[in-house]
C-alpha atoms as a PDB file:
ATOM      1  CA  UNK A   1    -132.259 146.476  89.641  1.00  0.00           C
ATOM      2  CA  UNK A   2    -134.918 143.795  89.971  1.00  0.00           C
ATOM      3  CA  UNK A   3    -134.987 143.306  86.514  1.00  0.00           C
ATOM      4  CA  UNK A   4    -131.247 142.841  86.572  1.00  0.00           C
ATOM      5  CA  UNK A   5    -131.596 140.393  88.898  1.00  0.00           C
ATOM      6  CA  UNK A   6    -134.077 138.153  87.583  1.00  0.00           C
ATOM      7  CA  UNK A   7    -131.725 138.029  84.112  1.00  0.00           C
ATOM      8  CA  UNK A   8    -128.766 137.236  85.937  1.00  0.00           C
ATOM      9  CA  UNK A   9    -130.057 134.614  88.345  1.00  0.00           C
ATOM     10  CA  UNK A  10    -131.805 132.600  85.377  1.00  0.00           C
ATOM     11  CA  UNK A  11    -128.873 133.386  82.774  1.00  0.00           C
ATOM     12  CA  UNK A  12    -126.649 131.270  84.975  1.00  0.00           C
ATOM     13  CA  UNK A  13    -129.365 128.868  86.071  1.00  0.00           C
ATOM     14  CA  UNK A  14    -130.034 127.787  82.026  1.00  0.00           C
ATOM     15  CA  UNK A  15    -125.806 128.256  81.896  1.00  0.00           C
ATOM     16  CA  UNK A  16    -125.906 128.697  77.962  1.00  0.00           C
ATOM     17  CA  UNK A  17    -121.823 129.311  78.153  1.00  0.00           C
ATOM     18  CA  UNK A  18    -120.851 126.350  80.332  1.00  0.00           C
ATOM     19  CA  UNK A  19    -123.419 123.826  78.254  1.00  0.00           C
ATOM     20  CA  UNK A  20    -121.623 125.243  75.318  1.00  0.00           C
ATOM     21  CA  UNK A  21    -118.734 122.163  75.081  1.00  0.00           C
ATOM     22  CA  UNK A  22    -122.631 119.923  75.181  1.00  0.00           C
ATOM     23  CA  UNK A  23    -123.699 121.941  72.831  1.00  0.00           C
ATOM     24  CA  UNK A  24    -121.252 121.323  70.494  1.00  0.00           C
ATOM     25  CA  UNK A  25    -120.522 117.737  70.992  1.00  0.00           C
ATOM     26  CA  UNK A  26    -124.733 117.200  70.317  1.00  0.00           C
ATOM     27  CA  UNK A  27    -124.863 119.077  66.967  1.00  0.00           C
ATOM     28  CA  UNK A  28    -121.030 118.914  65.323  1.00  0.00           C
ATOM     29  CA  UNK A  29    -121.939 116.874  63.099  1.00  0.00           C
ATOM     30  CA  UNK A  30    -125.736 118.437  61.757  1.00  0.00           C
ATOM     31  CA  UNK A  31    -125.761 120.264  58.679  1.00  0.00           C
ATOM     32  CA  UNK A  32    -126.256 124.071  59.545  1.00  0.00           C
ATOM     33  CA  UNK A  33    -129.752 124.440  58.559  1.00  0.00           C
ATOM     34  CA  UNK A  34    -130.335 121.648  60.620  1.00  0.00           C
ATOM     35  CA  UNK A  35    -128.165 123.118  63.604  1.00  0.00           C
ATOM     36  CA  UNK A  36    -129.949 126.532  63.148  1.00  0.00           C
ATOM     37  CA  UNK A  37    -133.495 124.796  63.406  1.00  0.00           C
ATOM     38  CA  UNK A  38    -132.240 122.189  66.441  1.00  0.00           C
ATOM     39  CA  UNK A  39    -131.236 125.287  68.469  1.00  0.00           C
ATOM     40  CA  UNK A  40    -134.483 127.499  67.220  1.00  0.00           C
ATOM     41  CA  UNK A  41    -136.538 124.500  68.454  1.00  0.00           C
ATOM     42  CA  UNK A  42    -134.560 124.558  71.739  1.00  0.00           C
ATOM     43  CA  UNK A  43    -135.261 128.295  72.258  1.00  0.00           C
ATOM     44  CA  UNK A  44    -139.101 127.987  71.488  1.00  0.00           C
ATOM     45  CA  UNK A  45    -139.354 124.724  73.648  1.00  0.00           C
ATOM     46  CA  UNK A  46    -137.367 126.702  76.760  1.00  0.00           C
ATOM     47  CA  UNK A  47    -139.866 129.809  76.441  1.00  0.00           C
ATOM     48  CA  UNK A  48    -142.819 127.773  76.541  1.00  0.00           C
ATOM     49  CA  UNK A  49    -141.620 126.189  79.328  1.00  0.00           C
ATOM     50  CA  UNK A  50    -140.252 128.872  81.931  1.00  0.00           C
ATOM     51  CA  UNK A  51    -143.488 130.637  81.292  1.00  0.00           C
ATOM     52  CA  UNK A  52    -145.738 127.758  81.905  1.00  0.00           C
ATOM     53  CA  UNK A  53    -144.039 127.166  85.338  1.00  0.00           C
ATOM     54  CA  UNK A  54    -143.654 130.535  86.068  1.00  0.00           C
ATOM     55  CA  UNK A  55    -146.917 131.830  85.916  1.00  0.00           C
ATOM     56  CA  UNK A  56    -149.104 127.957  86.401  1.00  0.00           C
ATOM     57  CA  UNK A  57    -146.331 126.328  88.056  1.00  0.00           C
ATOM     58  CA  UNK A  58    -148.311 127.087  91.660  1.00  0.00           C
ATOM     59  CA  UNK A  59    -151.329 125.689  90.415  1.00  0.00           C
ATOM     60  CA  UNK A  60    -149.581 122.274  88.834  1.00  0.00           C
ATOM     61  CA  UNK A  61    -147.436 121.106  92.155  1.00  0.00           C
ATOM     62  CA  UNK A  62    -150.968 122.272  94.247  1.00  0.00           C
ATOM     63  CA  UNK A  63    -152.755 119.526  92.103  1.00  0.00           C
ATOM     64  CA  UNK A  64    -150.021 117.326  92.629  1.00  0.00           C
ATOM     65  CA  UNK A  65    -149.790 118.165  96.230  1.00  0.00           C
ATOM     66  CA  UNK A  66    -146.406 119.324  95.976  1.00  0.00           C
ATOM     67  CA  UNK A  67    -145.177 122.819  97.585  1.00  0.00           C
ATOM     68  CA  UNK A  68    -142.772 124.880  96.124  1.00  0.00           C
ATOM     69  CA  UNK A  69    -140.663 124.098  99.100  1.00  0.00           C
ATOM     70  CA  UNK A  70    -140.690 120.374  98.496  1.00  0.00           C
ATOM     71  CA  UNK A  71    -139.877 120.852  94.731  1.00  0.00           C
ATOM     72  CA  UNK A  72    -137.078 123.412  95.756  1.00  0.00           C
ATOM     73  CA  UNK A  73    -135.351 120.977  97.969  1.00  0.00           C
ATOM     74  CA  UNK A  74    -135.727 118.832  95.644  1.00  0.00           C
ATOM     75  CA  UNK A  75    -134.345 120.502  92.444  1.00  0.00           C
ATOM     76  CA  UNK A  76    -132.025 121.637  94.496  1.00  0.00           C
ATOM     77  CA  UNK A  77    -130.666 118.268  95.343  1.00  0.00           C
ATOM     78  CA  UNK A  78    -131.032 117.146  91.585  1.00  0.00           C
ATOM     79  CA  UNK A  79    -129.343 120.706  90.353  1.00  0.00           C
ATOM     80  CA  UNK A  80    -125.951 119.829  93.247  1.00  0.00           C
ATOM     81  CA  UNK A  81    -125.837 115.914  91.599  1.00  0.00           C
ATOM     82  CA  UNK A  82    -125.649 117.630  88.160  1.00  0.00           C
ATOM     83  CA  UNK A  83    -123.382 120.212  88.980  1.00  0.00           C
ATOM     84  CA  UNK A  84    -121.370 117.473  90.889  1.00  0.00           C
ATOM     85  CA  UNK A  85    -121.327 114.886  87.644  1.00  0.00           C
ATOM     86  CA  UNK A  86    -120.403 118.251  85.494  1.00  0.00           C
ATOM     87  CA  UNK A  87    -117.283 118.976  87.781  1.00  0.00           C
ATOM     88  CA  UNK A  88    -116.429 115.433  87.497  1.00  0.00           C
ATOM     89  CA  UNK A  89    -117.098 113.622  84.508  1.00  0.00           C
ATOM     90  CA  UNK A  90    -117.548 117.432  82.447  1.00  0.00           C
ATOM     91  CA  UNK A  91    -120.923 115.506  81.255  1.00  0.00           C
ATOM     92  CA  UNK A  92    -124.504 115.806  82.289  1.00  0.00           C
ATOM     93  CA  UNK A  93    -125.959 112.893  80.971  1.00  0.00           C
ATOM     94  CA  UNK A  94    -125.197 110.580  78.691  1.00  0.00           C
ATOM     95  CA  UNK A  95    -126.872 110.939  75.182  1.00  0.00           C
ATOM     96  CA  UNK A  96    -128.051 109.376  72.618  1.00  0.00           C
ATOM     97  CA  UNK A  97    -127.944 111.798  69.350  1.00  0.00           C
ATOM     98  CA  UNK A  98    -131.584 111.707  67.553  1.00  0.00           C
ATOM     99  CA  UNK A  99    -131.000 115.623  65.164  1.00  0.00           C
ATOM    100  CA  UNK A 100    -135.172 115.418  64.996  1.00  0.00           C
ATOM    101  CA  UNK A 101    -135.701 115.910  68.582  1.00  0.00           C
ATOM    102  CA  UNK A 102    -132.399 116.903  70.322  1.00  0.00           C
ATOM    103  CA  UNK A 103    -133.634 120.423  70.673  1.00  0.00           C
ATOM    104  CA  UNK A 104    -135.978 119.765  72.767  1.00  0.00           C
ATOM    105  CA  UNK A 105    -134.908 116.989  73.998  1.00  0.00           C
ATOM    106  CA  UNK A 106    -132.076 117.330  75.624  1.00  0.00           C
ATOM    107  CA  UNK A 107    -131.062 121.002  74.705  1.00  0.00           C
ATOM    108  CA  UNK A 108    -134.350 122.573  75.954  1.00  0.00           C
ATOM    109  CA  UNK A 109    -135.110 120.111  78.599  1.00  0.00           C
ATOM    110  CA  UNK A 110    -133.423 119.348  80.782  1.00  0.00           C
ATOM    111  CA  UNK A 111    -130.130 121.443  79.545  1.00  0.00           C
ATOM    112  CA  UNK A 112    -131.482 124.646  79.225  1.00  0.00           C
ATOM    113  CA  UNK A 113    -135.000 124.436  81.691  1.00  0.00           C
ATOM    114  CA  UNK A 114    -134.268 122.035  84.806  1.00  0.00           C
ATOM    115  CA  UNK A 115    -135.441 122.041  87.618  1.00  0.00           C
ATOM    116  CA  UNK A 116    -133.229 125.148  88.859  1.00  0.00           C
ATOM    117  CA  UNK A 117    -134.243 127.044  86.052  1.00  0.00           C
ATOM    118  CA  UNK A 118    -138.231 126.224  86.451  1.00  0.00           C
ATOM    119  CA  UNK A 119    -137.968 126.939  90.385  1.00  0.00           C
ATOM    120  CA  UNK A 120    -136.285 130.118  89.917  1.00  0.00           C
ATOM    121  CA  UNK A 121    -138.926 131.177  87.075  1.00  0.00           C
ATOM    122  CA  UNK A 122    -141.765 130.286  90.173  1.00  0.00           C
ATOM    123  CA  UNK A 123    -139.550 132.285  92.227  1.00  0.00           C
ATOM    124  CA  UNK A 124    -139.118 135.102  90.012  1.00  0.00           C
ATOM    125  CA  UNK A 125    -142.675 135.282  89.758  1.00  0.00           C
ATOM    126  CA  UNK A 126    -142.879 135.572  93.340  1.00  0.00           C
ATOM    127  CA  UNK A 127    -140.460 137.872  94.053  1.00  0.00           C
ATOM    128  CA  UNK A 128    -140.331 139.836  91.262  1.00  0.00           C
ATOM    129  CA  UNK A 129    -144.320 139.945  90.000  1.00  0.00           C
ATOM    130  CA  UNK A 130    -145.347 138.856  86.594  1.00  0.00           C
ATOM    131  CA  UNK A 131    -144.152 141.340  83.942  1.00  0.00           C
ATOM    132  CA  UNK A 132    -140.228 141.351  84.989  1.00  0.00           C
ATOM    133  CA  UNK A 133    -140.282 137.812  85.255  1.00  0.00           C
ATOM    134  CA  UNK A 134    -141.242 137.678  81.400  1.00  0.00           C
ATOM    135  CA  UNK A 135    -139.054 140.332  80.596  1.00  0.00           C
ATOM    136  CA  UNK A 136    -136.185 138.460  82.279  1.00  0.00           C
ATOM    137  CA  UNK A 137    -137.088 134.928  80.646  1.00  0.00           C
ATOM    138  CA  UNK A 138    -137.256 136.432  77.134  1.00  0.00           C
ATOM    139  CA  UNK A 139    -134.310 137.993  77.268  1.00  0.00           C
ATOM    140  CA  UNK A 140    -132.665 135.231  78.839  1.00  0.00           C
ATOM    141  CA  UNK A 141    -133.718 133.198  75.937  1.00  0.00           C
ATOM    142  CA  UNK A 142    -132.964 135.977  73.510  1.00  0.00           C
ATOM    143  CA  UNK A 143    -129.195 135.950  74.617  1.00  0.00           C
ATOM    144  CA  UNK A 144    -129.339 132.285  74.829  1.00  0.00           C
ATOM    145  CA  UNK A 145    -130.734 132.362  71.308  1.00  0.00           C
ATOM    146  CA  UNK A 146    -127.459 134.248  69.872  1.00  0.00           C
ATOM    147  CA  UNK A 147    -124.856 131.862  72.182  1.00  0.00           C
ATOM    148  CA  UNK A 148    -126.891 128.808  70.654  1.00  0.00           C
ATOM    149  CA  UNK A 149    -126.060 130.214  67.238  1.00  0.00           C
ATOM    150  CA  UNK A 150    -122.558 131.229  67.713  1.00  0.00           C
ATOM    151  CA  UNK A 151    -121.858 128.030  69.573  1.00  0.00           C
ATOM    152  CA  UNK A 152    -118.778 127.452  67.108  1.00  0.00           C
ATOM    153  CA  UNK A 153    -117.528 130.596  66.948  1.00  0.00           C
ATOM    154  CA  UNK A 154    -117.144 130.827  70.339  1.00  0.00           C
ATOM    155  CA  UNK A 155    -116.104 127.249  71.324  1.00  0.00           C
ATOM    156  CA  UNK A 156    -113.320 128.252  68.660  1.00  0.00           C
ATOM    157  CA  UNK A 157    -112.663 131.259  70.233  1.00  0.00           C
ATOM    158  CA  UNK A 158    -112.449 130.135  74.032  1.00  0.00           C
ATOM    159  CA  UNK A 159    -110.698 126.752  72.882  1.00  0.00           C
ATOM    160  CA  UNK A 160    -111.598 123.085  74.540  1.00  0.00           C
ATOM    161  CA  UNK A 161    -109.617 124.579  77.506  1.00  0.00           C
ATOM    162  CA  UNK A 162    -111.417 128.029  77.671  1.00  0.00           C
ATOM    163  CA  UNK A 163    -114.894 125.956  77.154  1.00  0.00           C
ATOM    164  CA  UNK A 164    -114.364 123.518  80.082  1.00  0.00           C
ATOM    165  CA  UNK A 165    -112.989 126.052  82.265  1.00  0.00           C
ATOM    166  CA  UNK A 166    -116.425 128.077  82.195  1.00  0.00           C
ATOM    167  CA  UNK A 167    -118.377 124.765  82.304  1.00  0.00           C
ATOM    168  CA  UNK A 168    -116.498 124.059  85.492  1.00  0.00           C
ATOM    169  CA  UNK A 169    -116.577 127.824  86.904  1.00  0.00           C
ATOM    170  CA  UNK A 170    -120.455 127.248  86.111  1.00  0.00           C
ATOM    171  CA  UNK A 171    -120.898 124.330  87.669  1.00  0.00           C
ATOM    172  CA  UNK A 172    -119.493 125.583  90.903  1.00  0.00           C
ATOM    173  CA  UNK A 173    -122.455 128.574  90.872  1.00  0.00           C
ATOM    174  CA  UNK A 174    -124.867 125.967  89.931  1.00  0.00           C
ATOM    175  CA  UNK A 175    -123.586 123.708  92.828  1.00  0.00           C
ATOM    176  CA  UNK A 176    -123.340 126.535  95.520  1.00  0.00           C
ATOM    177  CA  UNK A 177    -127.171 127.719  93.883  1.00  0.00           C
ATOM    178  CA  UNK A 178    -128.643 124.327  94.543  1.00  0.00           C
ATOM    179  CA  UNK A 179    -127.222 124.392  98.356  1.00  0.00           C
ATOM    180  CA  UNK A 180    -128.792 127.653  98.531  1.00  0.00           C
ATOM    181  CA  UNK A 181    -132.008 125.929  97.173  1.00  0.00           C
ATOM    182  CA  UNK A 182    -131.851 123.386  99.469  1.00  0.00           C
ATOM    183  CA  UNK A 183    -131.084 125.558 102.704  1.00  0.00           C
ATOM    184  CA  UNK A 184    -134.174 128.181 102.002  1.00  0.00           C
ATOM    185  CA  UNK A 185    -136.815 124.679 101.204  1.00  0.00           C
ATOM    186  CA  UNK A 186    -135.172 123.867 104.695  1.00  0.00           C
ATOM    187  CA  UNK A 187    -135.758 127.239 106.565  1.00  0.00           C
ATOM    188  CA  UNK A 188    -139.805 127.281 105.173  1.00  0.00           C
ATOM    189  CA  UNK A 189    -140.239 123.883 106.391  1.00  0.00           C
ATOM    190  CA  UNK A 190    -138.942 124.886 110.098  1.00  0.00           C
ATOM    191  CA  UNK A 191    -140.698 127.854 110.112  1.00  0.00           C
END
């Protein structure tokens, strides 16, 4: 059940299905060898990084002098303006295409591993201890992995509509997420 948890919790904090319209509009126009390695790169990138925070991620903000509480308001408040500018403007950011490095920049980071995604590996950690944690993250990544690569087929299949509908339906979890983010940073301060 735990295990379950962890999956589902990061699977909609990286949000492969609702980044899936971003996705597509980054890498429509790469070759497919090039689209195949662009979304590899993205995959490898994301690992590396949910693992780093989750199991160091303590020790970085304590050399910074940051708690986890102070970086989960604060993710929290960056994850509700994203979610915000997605239900708006159906955009995160505004990109510049470079095919060399958009995998892991800005697929990996901060698409796929923002700060939602890094607090709830920390979290996961936490609450879960080390080896479901990893479990979780890889096959988080592994799924992510197969929606990267059927990105087409399946913005095909859903349609623009379809797409932007579960980008929006995401966004709203990702918005009521980062409140929740927010409101527990909140509580351990008061307490």
């Amino acid at each position: 059940m735990n295990l379950a948890k962890a999956i589902l919790v990061l699977f909609i904090m990286l949000d492969p299905l609702g980044n899936i319209p971003i996705f597509m509009s980054l890498t429509e126009k790469m070759p497919k060898k090039q689209r195949a390695k662009t979304f590899n790169t993205a995959v490898i990138v994301s690992i590396i990084l949910l693992l780093l925070f989750a199991f160091a991620g303590q020790e970085i903000f304590s050399i910074f002098g940051i708690s986890i509480h102070s970086f989960q308001i604060a993710g929290g408040i960056l994850l509700l303006i994203i979610a915000i500018r997605l239900i708006i403007t159906g955009r995160i950011i505004d990109l510049e295409k470079t095919p060399e490095s958009v995998g892991a920049v800005p697929i990996a980071m901060p698409l796929l591993v923002g700060p939602g995604a890094i607090t709830t590996a920390i979290f996961s950690i936490q609450q879960y201890g080390m080896s479901i944690t990893t479990v979780a993250i890889i096959i988080v990544l592994t799924i992510t992995w197969i929606i990267l690569r059927s990105t087409r087929r399946i913005y095909h299949f859903l349609g623009k509509s379809g797409a932007l509908v579960i980008a929006q339906v995401n966004a709203l979890f990702i918005a009521a997420i980062a409140v929740q983010f927010i409101l527990m940073g909140i509580a351990q301060f008061i307490q």
